[in-house]
Protein backbone atom coordinates (compact mmCIF):
# COMPACT_ATOMS: atom_id res chain seq x y z
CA UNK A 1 9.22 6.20 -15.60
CA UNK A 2 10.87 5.98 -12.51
CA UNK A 3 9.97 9.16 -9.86
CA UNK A 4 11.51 10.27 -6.70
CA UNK A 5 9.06 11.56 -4.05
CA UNK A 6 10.49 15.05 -2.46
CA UNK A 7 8.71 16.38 0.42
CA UNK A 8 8.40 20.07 1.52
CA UNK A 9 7.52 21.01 5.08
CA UNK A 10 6.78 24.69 5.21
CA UNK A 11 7.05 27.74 7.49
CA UNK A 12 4.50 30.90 6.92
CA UNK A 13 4.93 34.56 8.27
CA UNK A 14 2.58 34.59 11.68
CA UNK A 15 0.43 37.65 9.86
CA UNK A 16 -0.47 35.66 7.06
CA UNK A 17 -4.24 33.54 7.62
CA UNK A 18 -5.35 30.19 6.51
CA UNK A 19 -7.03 30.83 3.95
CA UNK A 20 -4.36 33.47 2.12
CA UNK A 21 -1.96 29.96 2.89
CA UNK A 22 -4.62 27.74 0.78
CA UNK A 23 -4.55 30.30 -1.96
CA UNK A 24 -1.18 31.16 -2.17
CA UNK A 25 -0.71 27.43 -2.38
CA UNK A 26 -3.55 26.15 -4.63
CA UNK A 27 -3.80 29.26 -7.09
CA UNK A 28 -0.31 30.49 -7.19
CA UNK A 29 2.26 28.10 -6.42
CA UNK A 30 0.44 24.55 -7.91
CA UNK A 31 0.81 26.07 -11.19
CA UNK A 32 4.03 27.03 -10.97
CA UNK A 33 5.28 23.70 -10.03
CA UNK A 34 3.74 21.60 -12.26
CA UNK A 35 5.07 24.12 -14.92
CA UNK A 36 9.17 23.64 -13.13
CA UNK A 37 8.88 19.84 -12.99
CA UNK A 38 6.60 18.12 -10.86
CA UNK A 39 5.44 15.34 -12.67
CA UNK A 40 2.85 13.93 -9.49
CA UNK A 41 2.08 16.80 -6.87
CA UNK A 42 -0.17 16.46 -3.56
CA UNK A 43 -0.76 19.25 -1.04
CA UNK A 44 -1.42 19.10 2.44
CA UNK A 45 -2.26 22.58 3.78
CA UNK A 46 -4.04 23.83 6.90
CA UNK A 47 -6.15 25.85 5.69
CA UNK A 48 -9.45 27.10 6.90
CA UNK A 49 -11.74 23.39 6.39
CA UNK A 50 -9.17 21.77 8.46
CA UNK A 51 -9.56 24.20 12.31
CA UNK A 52 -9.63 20.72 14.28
CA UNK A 53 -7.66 20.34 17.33
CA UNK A 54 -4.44 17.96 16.70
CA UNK A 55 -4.62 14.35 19.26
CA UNK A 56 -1.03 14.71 19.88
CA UNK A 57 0.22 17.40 22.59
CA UNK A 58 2.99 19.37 20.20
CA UNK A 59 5.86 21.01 21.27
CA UNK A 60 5.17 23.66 22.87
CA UNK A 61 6.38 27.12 21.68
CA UNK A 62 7.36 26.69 18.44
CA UNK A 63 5.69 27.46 15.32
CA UNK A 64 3.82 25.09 13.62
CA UNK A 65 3.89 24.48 9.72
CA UNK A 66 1.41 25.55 7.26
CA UNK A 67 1.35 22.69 5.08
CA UNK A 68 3.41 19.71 3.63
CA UNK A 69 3.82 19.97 -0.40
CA UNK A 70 4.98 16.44 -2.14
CA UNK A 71 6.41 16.48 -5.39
CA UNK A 72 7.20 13.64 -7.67
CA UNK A 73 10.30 14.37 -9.77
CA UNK A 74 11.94 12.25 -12.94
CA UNK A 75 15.27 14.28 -12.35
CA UNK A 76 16.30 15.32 -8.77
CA UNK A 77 18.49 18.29 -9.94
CA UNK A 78 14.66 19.68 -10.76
CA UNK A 79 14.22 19.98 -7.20
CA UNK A 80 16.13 24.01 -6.87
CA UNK A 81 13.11 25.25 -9.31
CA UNK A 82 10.72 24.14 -7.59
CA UNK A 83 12.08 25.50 -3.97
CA UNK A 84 12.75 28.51 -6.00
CA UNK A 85 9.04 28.67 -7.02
CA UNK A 86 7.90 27.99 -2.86
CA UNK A 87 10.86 30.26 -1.33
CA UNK A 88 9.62 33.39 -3.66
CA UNK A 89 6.08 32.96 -2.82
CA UNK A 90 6.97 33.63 0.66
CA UNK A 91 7.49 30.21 2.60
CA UNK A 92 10.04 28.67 4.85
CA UNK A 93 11.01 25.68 3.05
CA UNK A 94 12.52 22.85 4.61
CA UNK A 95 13.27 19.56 1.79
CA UNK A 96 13.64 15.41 2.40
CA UNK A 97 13.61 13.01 -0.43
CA UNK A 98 11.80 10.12 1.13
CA UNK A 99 10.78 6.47 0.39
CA UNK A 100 7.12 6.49 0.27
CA UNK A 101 4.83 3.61 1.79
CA UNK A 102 1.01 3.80 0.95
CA UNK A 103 0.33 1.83 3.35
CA UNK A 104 -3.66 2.16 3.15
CA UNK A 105 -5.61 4.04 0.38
CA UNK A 106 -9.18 4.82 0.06
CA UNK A 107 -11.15 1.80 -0.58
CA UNK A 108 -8.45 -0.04 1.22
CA UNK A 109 -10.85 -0.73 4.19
CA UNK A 110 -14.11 -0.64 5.49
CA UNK A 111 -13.76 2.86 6.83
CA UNK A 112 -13.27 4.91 3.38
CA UNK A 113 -14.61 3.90 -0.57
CA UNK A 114 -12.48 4.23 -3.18
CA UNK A 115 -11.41 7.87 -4.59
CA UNK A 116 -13.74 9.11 -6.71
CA UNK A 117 -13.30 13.26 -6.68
CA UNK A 118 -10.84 14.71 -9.32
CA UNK A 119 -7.80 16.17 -9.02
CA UNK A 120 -7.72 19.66 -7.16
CA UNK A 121 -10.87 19.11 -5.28
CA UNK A 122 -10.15 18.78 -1.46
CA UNK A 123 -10.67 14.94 0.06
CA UNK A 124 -13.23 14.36 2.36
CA UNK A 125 -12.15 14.52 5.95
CA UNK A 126 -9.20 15.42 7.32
CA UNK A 127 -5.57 14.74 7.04
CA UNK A 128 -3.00 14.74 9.93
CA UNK A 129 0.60 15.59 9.22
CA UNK A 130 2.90 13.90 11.72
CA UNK A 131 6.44 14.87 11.66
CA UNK A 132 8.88 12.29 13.30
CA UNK A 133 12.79 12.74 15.15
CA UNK A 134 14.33 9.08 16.10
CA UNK A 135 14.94 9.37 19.84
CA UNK A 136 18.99 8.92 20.63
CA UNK A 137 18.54 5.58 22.03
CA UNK A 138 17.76 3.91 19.37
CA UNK A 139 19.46 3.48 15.86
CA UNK A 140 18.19 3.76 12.76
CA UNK A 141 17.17 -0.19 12.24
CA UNK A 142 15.81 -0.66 15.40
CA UNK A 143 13.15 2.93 15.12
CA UNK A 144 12.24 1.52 11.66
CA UNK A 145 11.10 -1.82 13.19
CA UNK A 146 9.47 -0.49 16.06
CA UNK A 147 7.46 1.98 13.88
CA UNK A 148 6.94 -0.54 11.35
CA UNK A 149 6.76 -3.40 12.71
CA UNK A 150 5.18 -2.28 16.09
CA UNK A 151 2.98 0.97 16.25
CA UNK A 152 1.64 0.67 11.81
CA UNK A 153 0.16 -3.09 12.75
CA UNK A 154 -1.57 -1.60 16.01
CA UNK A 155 -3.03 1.51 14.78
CA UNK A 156 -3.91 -0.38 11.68
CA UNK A 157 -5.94 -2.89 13.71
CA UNK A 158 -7.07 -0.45 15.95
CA UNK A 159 -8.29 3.10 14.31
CA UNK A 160 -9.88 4.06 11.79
CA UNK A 161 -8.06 5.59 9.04
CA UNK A 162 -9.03 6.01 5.68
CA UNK A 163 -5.36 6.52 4.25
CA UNK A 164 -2.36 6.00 5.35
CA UNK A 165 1.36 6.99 4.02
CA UNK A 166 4.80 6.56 5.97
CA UNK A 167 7.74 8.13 4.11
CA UNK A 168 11.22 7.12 6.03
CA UNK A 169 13.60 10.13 5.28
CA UNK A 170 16.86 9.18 3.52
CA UNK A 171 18.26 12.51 3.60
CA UNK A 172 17.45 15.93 4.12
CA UNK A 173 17.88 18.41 0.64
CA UNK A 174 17.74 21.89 2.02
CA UNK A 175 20.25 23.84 4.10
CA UNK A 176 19.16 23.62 8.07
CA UNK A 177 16.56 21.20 7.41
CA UNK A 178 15.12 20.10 10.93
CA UNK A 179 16.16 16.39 11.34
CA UNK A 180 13.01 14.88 10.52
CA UNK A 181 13.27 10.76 9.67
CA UNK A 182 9.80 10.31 9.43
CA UNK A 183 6.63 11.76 8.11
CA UNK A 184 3.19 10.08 8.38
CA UNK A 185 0.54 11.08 6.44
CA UNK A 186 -2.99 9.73 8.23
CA UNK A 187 -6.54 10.61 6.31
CA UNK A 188 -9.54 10.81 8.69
CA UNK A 189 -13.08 10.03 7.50
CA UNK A 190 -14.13 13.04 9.44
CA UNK A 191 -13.53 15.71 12.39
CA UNK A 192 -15.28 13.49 14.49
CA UNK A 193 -13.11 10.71 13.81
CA UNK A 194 -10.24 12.62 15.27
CA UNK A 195 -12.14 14.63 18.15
CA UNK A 196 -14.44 11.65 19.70
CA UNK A 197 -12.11 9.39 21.37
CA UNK A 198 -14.52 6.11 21.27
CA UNK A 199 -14.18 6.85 17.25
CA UNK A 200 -10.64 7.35 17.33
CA UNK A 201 -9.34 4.42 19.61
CA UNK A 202 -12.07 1.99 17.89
CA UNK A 203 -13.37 1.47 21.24
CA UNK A 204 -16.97 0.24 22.39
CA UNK A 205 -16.82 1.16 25.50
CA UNK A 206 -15.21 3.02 28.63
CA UNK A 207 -13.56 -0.33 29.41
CA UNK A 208 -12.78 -0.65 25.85
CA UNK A 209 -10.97 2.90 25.36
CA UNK A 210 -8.37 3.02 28.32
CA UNK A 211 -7.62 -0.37 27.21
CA UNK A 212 -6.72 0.67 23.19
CA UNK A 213 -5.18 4.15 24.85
CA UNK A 214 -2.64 2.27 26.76
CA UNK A 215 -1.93 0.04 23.91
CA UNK A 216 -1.62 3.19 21.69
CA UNK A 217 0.41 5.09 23.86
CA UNK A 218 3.13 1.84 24.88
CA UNK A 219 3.53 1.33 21.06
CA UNK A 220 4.31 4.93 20.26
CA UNK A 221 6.04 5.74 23.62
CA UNK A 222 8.32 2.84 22.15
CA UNK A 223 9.92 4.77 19.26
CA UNK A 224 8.99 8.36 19.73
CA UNK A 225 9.31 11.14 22.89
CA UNK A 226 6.08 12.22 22.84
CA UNK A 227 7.01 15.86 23.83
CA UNK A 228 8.63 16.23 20.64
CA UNK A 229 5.76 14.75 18.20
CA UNK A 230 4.42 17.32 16.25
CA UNK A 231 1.08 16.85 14.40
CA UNK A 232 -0.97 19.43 12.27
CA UNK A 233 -4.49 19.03 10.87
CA UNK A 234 -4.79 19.82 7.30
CA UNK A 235 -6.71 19.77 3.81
CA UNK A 236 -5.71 16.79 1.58
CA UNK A 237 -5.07 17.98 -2.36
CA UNK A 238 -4.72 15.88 -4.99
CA UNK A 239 -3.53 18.59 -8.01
CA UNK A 240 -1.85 16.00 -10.28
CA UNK A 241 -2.34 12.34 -9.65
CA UNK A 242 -1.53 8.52 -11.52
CA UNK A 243 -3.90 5.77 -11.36
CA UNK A 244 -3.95 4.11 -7.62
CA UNK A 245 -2.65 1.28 -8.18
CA UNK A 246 0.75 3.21 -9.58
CA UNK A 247 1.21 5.41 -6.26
CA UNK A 248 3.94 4.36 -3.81
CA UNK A 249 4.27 0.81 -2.31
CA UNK A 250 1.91 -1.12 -0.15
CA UNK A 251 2.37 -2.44 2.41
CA UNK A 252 -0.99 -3.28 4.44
CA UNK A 253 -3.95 -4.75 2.36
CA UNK A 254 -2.68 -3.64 -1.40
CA UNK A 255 -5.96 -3.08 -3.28
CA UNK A 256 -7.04 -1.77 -5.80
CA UNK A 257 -8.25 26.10 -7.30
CA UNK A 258 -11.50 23.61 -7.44
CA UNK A 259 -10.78 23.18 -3.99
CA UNK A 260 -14.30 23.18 -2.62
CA UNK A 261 -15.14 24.50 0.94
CA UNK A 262 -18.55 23.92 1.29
CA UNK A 263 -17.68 20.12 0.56
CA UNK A 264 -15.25 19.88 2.89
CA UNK A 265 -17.49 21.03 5.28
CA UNK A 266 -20.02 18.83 4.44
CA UNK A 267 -18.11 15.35 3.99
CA UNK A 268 -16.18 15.96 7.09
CA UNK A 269 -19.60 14.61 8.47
CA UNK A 270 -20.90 12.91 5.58
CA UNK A 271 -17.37 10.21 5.09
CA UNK A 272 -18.00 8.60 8.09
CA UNK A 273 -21.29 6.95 7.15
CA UNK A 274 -19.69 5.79 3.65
């Protein structure tokens, strides 16, 4: 069966915490949505196991989102049920139907072993949700193959991520839906993987590090404005999966609520040594 991947990027009133988001989410709305529909459905929420300070700068005053919900559909008309179902629980809901790229999945590379924890248990580490506007002076093409072609090979080589997912937006679903064209999707091993530079730039050294920074930094200076690249921390939630090898297409290396606190808090420390 053929599915279309739908992502939702959403908005929560400033009163509400992190953990009523992760509830809300996990307890209330997962249900829902695999009842309207969803025939695969993945939730990225920052919640409370995921407090770790973002490596890009943001945008400064604006809000930031609460979590990224993807939904696999067989029928895209299904798609007004399930904003219905995030809209009532209280969220702003932005829509994109994207082309999804796994471009690295656990047990992909030597910094992550395959999945192994069931569906609605939180993944070790940490998960950073990068959403993506295509500067004006370049077109369409040309920011594909620079983000492709240029910055995935580098950070690839260079850092060390234990999943990895691009989805290129081919058009926005809901009304006033911020123009997004890309959403990345990066899996940490741990919180120190994202907070210890050495770790994050795959560097040995001091030498090492401003050389891989300046790499870094030319590559994505080359397709993005980095004032306006917005990056939020979050839990990873598998709540209805396939097998691996039927998620998405590869395109680096192909191979091959229960949603735990105390794990997360543990693995974020623990992945890193797998």
């Amino acid at each position: 069966m053929s599915l279309e991947k739908i992502v939702y990027i959403l908005w929560a009133p400033r009163s509400w915490d992190r953990e009523k988001i992760r509830r809300l989410l996990l307890e209330g709305c997962a249900p829902e949505l695999r009842g309207q529909g969803a025939a695969k459905l993945q939730m990225n929420i920052a919640d409370c196991y995921a407090e770790v300070r973002s490596p890009a700068p943001g945008v400064p005053f604006e809000t930031p989102i609460c979590a990224q919900v993807n939904v696999w559909v067989a029928e895209i008309e299904s798609r007004f049920a399930l904003e219905g179902v995030l809209r009532r629980a209280g969220f702003l809901v932005a829509g994109y139907l994207v082309d999804e790229q796994v471009c690295t999945d656990y047990g992909g590379n030597a910094h992550s072993a395959p999945r192994d924890w069931p569906d609605g248990e939180r993944s070790p580490g940490v998960l950073a949700v990068t959403l993506m506007e295509r500067p004006r002076r370049l077109d369409h093409d040309e920011w594909i193959r620079r983000w492709h072609g240029r910055l995935s090979p580098v950070s690839e080589a260079m850092q060390p991520r234990a999943r990895y997912v691009r989805n290129v937006v081919k058009s926005a679903l809901t009304p006033g839906a911020p123009s997004f064209e890309g959403i990345a999707e990066e899996a940490w091993p741990s919180f120190e993987h994202v907070t210890n530079p050495f770790l994050f730039y795959g560097a040995g050294n001091v030498f090492q590090l401003v050389k891989n920074m300046a790499i870094m930094l030319r590559s994505v200076l080359s397709f993005l404005t980095l004032w306006r690249i917005r990056t939020v921390m979050t839990s990873e939630y598998f709540l209805r999966s396939e097998p691996a090898d039927r998620a998405g297409i590869r395109c680096v290396r192909p191979r091959g609520s229960r949603a735990h606190g105390p794990r997360a808090r543990r693995d974020s420390g623990r992945a890193g040594r797998r």
